[in-house]
PDB file of N, CA and C in Angstrom:
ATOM      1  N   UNK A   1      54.398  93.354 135.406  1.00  0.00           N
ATOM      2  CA  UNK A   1      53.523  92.226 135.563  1.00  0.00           C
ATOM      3  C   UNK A   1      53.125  92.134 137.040  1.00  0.00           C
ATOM      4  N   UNK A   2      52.107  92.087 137.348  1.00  0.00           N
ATOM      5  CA  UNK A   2      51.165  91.571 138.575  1.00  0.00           C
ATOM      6  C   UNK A   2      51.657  90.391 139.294  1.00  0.00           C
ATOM      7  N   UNK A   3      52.257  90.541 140.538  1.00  0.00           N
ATOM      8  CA  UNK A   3      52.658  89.020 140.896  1.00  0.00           C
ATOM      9  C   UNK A   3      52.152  88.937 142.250  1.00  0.00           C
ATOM     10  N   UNK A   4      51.854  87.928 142.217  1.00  0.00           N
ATOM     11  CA  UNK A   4      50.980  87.042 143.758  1.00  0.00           C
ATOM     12  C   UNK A   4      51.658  86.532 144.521  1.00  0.00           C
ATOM     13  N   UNK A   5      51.391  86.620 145.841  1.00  0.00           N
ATOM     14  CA  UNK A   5      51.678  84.762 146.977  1.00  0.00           C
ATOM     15  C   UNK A   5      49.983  84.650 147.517  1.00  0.00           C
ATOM     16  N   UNK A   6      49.919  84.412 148.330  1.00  0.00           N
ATOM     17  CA  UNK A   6      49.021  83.946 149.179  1.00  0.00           C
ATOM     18  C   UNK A   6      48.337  85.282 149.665  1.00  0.00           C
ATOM     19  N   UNK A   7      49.326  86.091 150.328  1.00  0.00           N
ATOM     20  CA  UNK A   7      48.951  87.179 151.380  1.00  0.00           C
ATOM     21  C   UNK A   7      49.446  88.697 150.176  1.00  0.00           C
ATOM     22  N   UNK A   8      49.840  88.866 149.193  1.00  0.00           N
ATOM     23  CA  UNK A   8      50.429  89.933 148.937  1.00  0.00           C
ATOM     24  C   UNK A   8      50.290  89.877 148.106  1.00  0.00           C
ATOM     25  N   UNK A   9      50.183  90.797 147.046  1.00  0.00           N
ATOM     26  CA  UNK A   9      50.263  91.728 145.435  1.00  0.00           C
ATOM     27  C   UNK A   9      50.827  92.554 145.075  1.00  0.00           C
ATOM     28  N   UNK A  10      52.048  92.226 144.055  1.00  0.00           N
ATOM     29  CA  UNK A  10      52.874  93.240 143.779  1.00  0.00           C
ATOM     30  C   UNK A  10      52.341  94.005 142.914  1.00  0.00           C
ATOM     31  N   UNK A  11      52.040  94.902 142.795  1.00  0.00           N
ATOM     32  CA  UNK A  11      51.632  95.606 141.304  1.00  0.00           C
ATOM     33  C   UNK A  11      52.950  96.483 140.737  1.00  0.00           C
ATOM     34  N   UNK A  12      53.039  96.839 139.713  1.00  0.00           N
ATOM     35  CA  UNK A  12      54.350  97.352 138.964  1.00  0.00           C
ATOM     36  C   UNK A  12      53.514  98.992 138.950  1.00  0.00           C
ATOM     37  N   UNK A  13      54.381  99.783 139.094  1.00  0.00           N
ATOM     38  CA  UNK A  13      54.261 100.968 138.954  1.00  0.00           C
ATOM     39  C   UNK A  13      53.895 101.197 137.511  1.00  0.00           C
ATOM     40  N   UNK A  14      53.996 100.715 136.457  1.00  0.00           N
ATOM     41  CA  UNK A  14      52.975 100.803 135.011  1.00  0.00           C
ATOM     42  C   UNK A  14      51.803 100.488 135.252  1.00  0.00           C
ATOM     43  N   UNK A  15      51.518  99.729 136.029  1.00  0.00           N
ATOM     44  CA  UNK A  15      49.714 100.065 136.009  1.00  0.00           C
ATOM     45  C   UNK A  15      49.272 101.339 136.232  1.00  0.00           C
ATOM     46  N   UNK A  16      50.032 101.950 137.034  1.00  0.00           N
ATOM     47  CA  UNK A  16      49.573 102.816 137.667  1.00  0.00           C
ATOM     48  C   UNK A  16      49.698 104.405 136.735  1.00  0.00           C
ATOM     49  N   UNK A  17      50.870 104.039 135.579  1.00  0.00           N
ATOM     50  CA  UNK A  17      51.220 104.416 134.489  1.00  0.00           C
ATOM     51  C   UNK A  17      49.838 104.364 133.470  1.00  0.00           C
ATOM     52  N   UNK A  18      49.767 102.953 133.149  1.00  0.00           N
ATOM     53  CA  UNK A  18      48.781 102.899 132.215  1.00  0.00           C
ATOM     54  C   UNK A  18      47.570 103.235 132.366  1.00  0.00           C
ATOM     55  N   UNK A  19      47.066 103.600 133.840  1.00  0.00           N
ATOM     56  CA  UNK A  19      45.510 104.316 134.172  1.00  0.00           C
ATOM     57  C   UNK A  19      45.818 106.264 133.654  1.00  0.00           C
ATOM     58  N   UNK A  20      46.630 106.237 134.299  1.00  0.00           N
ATOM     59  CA  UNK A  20      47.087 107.777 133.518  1.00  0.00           C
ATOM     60  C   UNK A  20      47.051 108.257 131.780  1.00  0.00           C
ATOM     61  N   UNK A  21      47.714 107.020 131.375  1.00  0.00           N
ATOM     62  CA  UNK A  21      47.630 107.484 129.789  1.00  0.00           C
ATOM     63  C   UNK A  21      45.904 106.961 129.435  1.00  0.00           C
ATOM     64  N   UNK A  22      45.592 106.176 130.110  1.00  0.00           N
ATOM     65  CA  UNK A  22      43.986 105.913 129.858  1.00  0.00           C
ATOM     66  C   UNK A  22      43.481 107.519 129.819  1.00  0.00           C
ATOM     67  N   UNK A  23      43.315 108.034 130.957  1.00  0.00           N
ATOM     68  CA  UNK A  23      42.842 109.214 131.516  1.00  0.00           C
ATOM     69  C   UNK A  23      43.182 110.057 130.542  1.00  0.00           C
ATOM     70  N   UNK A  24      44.204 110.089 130.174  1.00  0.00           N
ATOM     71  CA  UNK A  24      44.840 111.142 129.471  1.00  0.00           C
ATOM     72  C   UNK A  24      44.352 111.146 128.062  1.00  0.00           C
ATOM     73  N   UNK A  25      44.081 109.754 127.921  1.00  0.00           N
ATOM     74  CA  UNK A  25      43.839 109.428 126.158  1.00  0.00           C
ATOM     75  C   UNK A  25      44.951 109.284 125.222  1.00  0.00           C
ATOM     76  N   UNK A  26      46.160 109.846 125.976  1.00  0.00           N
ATOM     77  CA  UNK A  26      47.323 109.276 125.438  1.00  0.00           C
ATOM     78  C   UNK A  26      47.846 108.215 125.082  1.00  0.00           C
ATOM     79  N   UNK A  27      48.455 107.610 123.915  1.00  0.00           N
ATOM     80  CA  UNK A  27      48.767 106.698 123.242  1.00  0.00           C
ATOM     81  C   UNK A  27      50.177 106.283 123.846  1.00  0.00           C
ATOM     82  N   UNK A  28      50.620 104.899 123.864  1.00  0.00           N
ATOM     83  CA  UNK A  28      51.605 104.076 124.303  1.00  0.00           C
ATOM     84  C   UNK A  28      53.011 105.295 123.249  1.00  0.00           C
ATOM     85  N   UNK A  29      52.784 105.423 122.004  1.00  0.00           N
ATOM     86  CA  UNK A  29      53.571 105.845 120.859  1.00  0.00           C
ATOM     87  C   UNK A  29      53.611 107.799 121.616  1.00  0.00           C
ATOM     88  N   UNK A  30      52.527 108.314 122.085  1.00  0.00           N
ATOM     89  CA  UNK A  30      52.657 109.561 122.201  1.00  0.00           C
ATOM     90  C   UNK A  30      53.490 109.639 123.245  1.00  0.00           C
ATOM     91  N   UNK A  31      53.480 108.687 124.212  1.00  0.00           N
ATOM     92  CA  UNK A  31      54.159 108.598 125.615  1.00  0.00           C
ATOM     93  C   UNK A  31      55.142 108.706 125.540  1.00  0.00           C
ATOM     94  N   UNK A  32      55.710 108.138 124.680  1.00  0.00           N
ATOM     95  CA  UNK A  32      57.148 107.343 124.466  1.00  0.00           C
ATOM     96  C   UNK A  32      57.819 108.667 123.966  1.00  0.00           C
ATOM     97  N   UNK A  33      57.094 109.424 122.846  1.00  0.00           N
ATOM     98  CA  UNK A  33      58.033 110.780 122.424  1.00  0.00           C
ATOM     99  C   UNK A  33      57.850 111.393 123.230  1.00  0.00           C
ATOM    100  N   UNK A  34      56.798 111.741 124.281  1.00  0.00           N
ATOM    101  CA  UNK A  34      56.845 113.061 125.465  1.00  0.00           C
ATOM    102  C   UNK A  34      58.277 112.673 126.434  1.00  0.00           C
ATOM    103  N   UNK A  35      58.066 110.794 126.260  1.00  0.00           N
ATOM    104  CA  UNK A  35      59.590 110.466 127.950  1.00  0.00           C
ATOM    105  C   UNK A  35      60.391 111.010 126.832  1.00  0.00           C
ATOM    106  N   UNK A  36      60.627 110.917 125.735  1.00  0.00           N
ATOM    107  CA  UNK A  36      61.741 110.838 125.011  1.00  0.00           C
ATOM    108  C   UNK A  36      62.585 109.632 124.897  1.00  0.00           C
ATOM    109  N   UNK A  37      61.433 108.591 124.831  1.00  0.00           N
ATOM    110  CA  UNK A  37      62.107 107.127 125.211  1.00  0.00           C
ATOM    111  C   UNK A  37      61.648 106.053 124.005  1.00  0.00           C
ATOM    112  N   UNK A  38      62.064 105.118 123.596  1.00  0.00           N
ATOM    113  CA  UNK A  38      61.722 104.117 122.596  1.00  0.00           C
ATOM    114  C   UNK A  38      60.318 103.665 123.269  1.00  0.00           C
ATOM    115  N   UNK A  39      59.902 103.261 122.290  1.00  0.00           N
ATOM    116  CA  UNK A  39      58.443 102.378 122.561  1.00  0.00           C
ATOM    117  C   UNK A  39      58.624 101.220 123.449  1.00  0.00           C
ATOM    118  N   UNK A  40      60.025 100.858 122.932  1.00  0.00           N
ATOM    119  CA  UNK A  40      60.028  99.030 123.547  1.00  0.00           C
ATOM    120  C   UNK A  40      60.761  99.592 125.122  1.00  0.00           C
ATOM    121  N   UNK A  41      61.351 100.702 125.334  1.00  0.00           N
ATOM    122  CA  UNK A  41      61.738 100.846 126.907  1.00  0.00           C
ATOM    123  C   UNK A  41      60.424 101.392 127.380  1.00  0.00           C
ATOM    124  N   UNK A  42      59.581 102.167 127.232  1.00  0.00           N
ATOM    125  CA  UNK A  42      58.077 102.596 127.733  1.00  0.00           C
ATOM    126  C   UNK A  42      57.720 100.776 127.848  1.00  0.00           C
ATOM    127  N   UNK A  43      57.546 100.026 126.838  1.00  0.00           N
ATOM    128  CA  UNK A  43      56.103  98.522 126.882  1.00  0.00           C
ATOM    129  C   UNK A  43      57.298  98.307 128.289  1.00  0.00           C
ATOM    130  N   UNK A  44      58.614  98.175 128.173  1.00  0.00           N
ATOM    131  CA  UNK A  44      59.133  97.364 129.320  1.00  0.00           C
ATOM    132  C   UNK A  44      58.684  97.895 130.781  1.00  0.00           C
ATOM    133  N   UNK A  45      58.941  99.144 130.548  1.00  0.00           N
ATOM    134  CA  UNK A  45      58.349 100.076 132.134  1.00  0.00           C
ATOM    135  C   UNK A  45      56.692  99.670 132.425  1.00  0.00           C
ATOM    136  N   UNK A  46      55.929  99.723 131.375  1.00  0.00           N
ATOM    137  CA  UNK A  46      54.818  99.313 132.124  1.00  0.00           C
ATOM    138  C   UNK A  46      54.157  98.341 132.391  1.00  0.00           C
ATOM    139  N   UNK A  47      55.175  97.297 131.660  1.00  0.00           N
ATOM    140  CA  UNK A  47      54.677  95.929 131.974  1.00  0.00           C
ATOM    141  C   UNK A  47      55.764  95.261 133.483  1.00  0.00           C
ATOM    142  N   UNK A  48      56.349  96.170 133.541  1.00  0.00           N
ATOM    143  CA  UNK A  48      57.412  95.809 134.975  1.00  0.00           C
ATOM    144  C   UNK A  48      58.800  95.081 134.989  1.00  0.00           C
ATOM    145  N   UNK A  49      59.038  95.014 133.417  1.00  0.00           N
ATOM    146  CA  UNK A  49      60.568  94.228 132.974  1.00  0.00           C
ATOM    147  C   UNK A  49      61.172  95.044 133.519  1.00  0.00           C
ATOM    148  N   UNK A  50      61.084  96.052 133.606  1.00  0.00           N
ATOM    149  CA  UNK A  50      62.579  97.188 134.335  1.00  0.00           C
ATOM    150  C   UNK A  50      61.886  98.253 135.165  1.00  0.00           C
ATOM    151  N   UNK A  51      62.943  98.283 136.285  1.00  0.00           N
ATOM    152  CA  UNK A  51      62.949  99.393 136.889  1.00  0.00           C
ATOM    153  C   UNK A  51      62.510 100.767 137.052  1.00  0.00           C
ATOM    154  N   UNK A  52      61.721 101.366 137.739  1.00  0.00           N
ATOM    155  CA  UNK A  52      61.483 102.552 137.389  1.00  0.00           C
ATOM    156  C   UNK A  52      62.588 103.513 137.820  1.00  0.00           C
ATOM    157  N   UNK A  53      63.311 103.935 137.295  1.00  0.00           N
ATOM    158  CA  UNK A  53      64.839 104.681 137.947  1.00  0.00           C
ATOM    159  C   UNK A  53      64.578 106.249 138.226  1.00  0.00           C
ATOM    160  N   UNK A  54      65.095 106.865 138.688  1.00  0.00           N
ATOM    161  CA  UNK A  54      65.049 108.010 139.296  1.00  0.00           C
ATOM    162  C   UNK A  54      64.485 109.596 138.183  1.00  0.00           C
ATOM    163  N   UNK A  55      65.874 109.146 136.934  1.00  0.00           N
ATOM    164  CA  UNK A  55      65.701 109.731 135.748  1.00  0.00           C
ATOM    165  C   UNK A  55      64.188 109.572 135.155  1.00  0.00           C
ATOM    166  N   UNK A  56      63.702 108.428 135.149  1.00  0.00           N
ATOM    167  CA  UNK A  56      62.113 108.192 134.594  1.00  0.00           C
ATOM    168  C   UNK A  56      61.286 108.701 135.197  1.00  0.00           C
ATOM    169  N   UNK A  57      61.315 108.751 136.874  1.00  0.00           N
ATOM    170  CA  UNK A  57      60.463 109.428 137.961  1.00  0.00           C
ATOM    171  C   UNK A  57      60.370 110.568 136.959  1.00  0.00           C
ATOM    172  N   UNK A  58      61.422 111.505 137.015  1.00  0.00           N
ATOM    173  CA  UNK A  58      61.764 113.351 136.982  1.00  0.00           C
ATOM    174  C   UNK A  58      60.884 113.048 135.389  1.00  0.00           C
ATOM    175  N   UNK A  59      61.134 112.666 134.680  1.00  0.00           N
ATOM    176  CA  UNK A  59      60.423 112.454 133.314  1.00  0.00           C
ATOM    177  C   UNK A  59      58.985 112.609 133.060  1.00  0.00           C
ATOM    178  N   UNK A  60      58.211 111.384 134.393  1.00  0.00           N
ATOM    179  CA  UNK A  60      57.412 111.413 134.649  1.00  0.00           C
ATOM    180  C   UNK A  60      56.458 112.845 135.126  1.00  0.00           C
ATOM    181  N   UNK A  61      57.689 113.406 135.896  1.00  0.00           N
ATOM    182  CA  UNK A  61      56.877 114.359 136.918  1.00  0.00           C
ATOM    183  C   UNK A  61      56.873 115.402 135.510  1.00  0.00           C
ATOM    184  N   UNK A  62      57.827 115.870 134.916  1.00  0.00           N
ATOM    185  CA  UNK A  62      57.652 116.241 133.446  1.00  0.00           C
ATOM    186  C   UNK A  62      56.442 116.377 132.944  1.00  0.00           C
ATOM    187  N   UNK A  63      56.591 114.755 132.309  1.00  0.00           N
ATOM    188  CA  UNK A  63      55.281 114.550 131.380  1.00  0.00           C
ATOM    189  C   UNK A  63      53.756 114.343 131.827  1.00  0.00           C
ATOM    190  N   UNK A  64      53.714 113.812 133.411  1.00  0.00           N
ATOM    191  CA  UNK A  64      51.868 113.666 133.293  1.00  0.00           C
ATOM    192  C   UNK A  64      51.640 114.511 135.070  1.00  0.00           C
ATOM    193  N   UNK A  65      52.937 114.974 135.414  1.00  0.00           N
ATOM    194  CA  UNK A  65      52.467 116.497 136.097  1.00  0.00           C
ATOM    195  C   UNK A  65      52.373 115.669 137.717  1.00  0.00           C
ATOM    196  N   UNK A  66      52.661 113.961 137.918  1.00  0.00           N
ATOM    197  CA  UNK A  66      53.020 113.750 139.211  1.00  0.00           C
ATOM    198  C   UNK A  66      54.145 113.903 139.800  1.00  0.00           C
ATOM    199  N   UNK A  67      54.350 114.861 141.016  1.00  0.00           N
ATOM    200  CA  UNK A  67      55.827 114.433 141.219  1.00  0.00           C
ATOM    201  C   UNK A  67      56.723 113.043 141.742  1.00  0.00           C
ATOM    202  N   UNK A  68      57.953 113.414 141.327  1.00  0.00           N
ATOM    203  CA  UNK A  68      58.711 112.255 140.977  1.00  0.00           C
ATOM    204  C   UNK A  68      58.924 111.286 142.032  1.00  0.00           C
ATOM    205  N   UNK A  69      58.806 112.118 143.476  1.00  0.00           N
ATOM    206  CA  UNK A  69      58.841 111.304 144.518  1.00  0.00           C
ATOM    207  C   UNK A  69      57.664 110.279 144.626  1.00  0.00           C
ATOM    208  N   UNK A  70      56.279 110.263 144.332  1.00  0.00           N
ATOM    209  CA  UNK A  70      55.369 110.029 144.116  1.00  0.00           C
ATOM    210  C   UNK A  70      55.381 108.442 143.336  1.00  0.00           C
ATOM    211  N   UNK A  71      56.765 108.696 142.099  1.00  0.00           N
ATOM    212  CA  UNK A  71      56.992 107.235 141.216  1.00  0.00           C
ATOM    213  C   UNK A  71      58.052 106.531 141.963  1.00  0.00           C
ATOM    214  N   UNK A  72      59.158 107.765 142.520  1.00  0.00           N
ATOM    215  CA  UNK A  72      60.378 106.829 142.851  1.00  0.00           C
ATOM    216  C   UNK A  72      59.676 105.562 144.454  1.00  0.00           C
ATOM    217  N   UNK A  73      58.683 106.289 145.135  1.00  0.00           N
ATOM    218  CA  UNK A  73      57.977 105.588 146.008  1.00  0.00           C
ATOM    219  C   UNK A  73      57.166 104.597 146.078  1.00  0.00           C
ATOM    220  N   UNK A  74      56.454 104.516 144.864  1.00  0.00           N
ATOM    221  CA  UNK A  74      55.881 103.690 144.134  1.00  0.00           C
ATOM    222  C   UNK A  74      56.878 102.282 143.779  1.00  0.00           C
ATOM    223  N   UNK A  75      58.244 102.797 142.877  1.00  0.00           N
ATOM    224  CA  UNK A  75      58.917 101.674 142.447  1.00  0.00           C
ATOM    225  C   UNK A  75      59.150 100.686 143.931  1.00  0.00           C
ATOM    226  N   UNK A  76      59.627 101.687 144.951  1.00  0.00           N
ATOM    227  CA  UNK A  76      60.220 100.909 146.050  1.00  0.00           C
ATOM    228  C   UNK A  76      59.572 100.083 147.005  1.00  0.00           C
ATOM    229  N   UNK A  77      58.233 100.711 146.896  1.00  0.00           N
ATOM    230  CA  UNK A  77      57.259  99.969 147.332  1.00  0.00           C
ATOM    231  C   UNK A  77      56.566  98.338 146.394  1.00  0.00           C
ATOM    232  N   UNK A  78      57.094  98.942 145.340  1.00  0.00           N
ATOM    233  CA  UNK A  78      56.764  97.307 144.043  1.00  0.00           C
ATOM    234  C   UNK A  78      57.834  96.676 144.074  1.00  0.00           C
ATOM    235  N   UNK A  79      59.334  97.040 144.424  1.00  0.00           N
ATOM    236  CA  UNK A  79      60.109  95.935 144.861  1.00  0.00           C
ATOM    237  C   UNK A  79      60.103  95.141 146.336  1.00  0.00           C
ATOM    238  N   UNK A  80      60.266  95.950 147.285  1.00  0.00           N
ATOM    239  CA  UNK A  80      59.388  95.411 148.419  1.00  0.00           C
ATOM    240  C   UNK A  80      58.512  94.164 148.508  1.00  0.00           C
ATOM    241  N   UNK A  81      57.506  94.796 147.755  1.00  0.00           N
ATOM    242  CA  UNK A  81      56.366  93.744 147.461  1.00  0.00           C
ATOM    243  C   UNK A  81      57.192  92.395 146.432  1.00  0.00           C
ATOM    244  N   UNK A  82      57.863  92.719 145.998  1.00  0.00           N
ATOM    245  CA  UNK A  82      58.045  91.209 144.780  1.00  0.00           C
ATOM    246  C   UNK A  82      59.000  90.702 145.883  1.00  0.00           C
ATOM    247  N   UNK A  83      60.038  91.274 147.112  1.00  0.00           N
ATOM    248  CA  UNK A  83      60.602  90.009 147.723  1.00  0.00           C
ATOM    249  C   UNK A  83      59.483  89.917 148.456  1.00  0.00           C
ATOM    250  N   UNK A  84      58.397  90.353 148.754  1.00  0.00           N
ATOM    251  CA  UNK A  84      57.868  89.517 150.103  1.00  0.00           C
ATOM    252  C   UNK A  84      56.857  88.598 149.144  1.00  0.00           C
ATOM    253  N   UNK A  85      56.546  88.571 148.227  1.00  0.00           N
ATOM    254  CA  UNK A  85      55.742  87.582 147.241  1.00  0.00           C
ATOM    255  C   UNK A  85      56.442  86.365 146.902  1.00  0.00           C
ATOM    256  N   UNK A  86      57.705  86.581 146.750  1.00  0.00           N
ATOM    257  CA  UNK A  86      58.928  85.699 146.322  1.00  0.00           C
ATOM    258  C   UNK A  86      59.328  84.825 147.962  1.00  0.00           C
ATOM    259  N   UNK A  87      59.101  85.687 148.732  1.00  0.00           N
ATOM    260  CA  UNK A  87      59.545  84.989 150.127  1.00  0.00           C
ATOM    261  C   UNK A  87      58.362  83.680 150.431  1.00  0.00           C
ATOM    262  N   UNK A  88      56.672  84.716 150.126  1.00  0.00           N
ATOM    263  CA  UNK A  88      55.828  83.843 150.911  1.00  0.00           C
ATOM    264  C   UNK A  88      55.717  82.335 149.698  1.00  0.00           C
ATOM    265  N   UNK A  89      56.036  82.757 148.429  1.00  0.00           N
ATOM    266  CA  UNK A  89      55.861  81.173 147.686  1.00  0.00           C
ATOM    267  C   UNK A  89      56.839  80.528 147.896  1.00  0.00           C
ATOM    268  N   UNK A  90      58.006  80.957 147.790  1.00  0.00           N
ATOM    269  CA  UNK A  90      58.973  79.790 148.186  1.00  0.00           C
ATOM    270  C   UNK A  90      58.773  78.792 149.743  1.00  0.00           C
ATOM    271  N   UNK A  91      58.083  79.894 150.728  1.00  0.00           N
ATOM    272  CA  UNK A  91      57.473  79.165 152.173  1.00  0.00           C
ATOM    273  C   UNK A  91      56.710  78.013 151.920  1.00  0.00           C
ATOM    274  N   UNK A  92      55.843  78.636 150.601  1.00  0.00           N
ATOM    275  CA  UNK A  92      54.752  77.428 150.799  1.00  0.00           C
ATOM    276  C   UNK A  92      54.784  76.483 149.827  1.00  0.00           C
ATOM    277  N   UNK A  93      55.912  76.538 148.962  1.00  0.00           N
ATOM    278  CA  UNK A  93      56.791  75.706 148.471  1.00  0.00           C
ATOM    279  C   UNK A  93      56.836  74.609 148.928  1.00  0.00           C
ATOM    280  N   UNK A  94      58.209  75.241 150.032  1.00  0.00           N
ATOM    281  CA  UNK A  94      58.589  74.333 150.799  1.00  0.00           C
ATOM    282  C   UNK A  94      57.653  73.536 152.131  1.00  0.00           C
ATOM    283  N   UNK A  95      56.485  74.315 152.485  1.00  0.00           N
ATOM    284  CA  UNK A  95      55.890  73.603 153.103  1.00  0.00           C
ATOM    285  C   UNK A  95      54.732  72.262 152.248  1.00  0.00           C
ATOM    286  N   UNK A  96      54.630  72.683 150.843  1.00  0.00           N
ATOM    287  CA  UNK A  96      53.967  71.407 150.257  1.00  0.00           C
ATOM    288  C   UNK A  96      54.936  70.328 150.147  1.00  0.00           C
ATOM    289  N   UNK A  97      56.163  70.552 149.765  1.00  0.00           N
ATOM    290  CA  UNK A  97      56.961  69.554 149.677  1.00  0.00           C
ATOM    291  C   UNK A  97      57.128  68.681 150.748  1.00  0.00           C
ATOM    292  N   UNK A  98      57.465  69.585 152.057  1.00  0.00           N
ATOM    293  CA  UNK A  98      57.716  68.573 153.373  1.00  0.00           C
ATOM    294  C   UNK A  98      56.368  67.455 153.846  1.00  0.00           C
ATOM    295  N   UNK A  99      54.968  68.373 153.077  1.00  0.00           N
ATOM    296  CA  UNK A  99      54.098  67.345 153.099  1.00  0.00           C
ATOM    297  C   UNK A  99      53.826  66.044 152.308  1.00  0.00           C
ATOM    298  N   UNK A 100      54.101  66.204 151.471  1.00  0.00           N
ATOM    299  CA  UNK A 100      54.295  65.191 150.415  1.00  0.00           C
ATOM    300  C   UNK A 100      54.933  63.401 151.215  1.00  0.00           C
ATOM    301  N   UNK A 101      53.970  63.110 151.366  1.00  0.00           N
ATOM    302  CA  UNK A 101      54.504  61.645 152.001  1.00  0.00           C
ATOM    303  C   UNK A 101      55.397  60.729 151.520  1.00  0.00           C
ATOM    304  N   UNK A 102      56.712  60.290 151.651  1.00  0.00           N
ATOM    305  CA  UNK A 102      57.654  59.721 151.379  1.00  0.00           C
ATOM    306  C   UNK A 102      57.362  57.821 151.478  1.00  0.00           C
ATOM    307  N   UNK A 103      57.135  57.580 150.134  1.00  0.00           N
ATOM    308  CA  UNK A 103      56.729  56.144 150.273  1.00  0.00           C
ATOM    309  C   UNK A 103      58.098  54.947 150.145  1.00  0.00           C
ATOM    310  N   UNK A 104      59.019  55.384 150.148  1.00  0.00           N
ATOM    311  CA  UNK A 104      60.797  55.030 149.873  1.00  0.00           C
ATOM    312  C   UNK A 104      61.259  53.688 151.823  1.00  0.00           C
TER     313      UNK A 104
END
């Protein structure tokens, strides 16, 4: 899933997944037997519920011919991004709150 603050965009390394099987014409179901993986662990990988782990990289580099460093760099760069997305809303969180005028 796509997540925002103000200044930053995390994107999940399945997007970047799902432009490939676009390209490819490959099906969510064909994917899943090339990783050798269930359907519902593929929907989780490209919607960003889980991790892209090292084993999935090499899979990857396998099945659609990028190498693996290419995904494992990708993941680390989409966690990265979700604390600094997670950092800047909680900032401005807390800076609406402190504005909030206290009528007490």
């Amino acid at each position: 899933m796509i997540v925002r603050s103000r200044k930053t965009v995390a994107i999940p390394p399945g997007e970047t997944i799902k432009e490939q099987l676009e390209d490819r014409q490959m099906t969510r179901k064909e994917f899943a037997s090339k990783m050798d993986m269930t359907e519902n662990h593929i929907r989780k990988l490209l919607d960003g519920d889980i991790q892209l782990t090292s084993d999935v990289a090499t899979r990857l580099e396998k099945v659609l011919g990028i190498p693996a460093n290419f995904w494992n760099n990708l993941e680390a760069g989409y966690r990265e991004d979700l604390e600094q997305v997670k950092s800047e809303n909680e900032m401005d969180a807390d800076l609406k709150r402190d504005k909030i005028p206290s009528y007490t």
